[in-house]
C-alpha atoms as a PDB file:
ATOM      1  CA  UNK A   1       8.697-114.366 -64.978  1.00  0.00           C
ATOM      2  CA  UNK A   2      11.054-115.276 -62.167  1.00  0.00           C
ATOM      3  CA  UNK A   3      11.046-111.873 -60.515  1.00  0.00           C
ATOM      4  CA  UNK A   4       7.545-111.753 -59.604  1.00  0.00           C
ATOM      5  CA  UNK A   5       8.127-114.154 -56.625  1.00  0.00           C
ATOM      6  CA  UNK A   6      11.194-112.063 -55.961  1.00  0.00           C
ATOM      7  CA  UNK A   7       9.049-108.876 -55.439  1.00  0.00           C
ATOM      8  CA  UNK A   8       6.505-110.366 -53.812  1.00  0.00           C
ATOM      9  CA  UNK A   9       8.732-111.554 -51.453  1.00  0.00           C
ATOM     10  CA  UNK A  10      10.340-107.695 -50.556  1.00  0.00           C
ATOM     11  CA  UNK A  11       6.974-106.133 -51.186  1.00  0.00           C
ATOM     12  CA  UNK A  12       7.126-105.059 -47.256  1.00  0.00           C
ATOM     13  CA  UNK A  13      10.565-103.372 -47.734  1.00  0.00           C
ATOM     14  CA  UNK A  14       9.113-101.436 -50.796  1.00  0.00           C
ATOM     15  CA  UNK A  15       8.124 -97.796 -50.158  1.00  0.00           C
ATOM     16  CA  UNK A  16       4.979 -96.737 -50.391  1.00  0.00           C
ATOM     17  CA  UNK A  17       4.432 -93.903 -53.289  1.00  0.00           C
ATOM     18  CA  UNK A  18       0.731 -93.025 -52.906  1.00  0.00           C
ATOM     19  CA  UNK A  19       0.922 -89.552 -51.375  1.00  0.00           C
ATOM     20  CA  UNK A  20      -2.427 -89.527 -49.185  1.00  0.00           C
ATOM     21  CA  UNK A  21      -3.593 -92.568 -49.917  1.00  0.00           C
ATOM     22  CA  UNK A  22      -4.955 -95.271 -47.261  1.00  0.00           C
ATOM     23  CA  UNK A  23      -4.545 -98.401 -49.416  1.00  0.00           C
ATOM     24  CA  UNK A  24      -2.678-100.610 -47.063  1.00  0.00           C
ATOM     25  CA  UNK A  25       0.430-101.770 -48.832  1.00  0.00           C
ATOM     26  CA  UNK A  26      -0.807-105.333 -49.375  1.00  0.00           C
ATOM     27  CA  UNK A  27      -3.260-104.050 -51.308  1.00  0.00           C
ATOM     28  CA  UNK A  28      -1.171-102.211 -53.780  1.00  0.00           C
ATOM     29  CA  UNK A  29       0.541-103.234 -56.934  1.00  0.00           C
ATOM     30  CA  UNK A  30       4.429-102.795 -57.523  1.00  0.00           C
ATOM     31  CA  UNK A  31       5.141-100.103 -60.151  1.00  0.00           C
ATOM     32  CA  UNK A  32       8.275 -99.708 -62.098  1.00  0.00           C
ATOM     33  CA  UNK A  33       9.532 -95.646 -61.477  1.00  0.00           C
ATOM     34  CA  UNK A  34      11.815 -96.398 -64.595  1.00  0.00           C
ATOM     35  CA  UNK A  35       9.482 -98.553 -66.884  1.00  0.00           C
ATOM     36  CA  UNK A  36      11.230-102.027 -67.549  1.00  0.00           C
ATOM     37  CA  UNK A  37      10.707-100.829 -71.316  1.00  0.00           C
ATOM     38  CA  UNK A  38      12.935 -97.990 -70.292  1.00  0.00           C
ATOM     39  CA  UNK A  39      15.618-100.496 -69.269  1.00  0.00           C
ATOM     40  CA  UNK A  40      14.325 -99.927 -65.791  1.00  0.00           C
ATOM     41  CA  UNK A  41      15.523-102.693 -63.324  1.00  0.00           C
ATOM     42  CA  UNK A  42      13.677-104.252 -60.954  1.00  0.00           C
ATOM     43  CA  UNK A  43      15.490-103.028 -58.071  1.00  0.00           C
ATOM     44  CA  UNK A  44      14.171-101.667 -54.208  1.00  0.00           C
ATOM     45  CA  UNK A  45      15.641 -98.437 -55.564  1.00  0.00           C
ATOM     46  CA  UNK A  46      13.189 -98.128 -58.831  1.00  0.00           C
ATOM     47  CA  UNK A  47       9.871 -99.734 -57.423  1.00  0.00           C
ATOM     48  CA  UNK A  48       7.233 -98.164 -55.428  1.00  0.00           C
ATOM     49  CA  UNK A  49       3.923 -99.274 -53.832  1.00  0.00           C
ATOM     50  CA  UNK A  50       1.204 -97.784 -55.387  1.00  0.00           C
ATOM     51  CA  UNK A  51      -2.770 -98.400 -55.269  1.00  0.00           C
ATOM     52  CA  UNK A  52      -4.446 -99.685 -58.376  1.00  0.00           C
ATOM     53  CA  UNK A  53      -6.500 -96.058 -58.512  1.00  0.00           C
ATOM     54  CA  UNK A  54      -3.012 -93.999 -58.714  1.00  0.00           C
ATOM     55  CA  UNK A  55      -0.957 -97.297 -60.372  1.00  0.00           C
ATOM     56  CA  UNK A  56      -3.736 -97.824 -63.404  1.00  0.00           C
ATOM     57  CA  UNK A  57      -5.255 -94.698 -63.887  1.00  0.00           C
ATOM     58  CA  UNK A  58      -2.995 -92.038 -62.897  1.00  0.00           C
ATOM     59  CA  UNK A  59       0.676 -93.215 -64.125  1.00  0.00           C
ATOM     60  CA  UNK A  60      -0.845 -96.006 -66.791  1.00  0.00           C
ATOM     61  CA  UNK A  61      -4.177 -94.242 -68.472  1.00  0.00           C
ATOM     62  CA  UNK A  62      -3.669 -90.390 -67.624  1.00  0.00           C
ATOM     63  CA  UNK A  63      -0.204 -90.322 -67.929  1.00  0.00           C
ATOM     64  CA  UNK A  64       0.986 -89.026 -64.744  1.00  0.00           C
ATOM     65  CA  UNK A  65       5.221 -89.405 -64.656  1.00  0.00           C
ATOM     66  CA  UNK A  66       6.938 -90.095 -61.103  1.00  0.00           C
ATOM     67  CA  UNK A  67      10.278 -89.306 -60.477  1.00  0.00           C
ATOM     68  CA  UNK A  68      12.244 -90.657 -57.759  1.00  0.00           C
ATOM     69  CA  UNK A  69      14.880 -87.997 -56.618  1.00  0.00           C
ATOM     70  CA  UNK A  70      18.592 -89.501 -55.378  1.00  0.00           C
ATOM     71  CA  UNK A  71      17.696 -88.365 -52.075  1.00  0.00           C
ATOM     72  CA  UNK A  72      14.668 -90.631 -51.793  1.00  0.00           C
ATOM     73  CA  UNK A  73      12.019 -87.913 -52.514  1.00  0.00           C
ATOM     74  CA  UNK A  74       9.398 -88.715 -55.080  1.00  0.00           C
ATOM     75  CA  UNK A  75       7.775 -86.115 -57.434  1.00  0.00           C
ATOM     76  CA  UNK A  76       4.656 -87.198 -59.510  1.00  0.00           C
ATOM     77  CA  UNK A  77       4.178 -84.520 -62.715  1.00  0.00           C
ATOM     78  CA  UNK A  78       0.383 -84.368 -64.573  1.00  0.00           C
ATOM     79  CA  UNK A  79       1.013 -84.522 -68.227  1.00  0.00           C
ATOM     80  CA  UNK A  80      -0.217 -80.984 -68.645  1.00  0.00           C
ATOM     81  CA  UNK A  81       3.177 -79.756 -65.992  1.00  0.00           C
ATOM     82  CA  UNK A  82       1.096 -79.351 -62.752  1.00  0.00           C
ATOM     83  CA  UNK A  83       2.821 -81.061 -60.056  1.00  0.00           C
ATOM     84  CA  UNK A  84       1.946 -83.275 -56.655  1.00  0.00           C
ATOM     85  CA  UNK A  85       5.246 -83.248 -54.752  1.00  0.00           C
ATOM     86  CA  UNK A  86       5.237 -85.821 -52.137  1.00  0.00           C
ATOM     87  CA  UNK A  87       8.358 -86.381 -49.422  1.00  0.00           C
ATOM     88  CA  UNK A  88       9.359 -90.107 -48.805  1.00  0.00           C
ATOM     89  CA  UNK A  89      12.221 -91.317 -47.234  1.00  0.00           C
ATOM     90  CA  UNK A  90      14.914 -93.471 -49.251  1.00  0.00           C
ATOM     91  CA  UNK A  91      14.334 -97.281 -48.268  1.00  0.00           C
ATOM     92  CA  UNK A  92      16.552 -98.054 -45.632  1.00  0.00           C
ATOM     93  CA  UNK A  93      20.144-100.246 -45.907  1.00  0.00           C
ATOM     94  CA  UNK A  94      18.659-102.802 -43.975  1.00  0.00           C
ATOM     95  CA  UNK A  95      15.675-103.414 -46.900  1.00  0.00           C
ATOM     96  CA  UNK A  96      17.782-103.130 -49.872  1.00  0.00           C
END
């Protein structure tokens, strides 16, 4: 479990994902956009901040999926096709 140090340690440089949401970002867990089942790697560019309402029970118990565009935009899908579009900017050079 080496990496958890490692993205402890950039959480600040991490985007936040939660459209809406006032959980600071210290208070948020670090979700995979690419599950590390998925092959996913633990990378600036496939982690997001999210709170532990929208990290546990809307991606992990209701199945919500979020997509992170190549443009930095983030799109979060309900498993019955509605959708919660939410604008983010990429992470900056500097953070990655």
């Amino acid at each position: 479990m080496a990496m958890a140090p490692l993205m402890l340690s950039r959480r600040p440089a991490l985007p936040k994902r939660c459209g809406g949401c006032d959980r600071p970002a210290s208070a948020c867990d670090v979700h995979h956009i690419r599950h590390k089942s998925d092959s996913g790697e633990t990378s600036i560019h496939n982690c997001g901040l999210f709170c532990e309402f929208h990290h546990e029970a809307c991606i992990h118990r209701w199945g919500w999926e979020v997509i992170l565009h190549p443009d930095g935009t983030m799109e979060a899908r309900s498993p019955d096709g509605r959708r919660l579009l939410r604008n983010q900017s990429p992470p900056s050079q500097r953070a990655a």
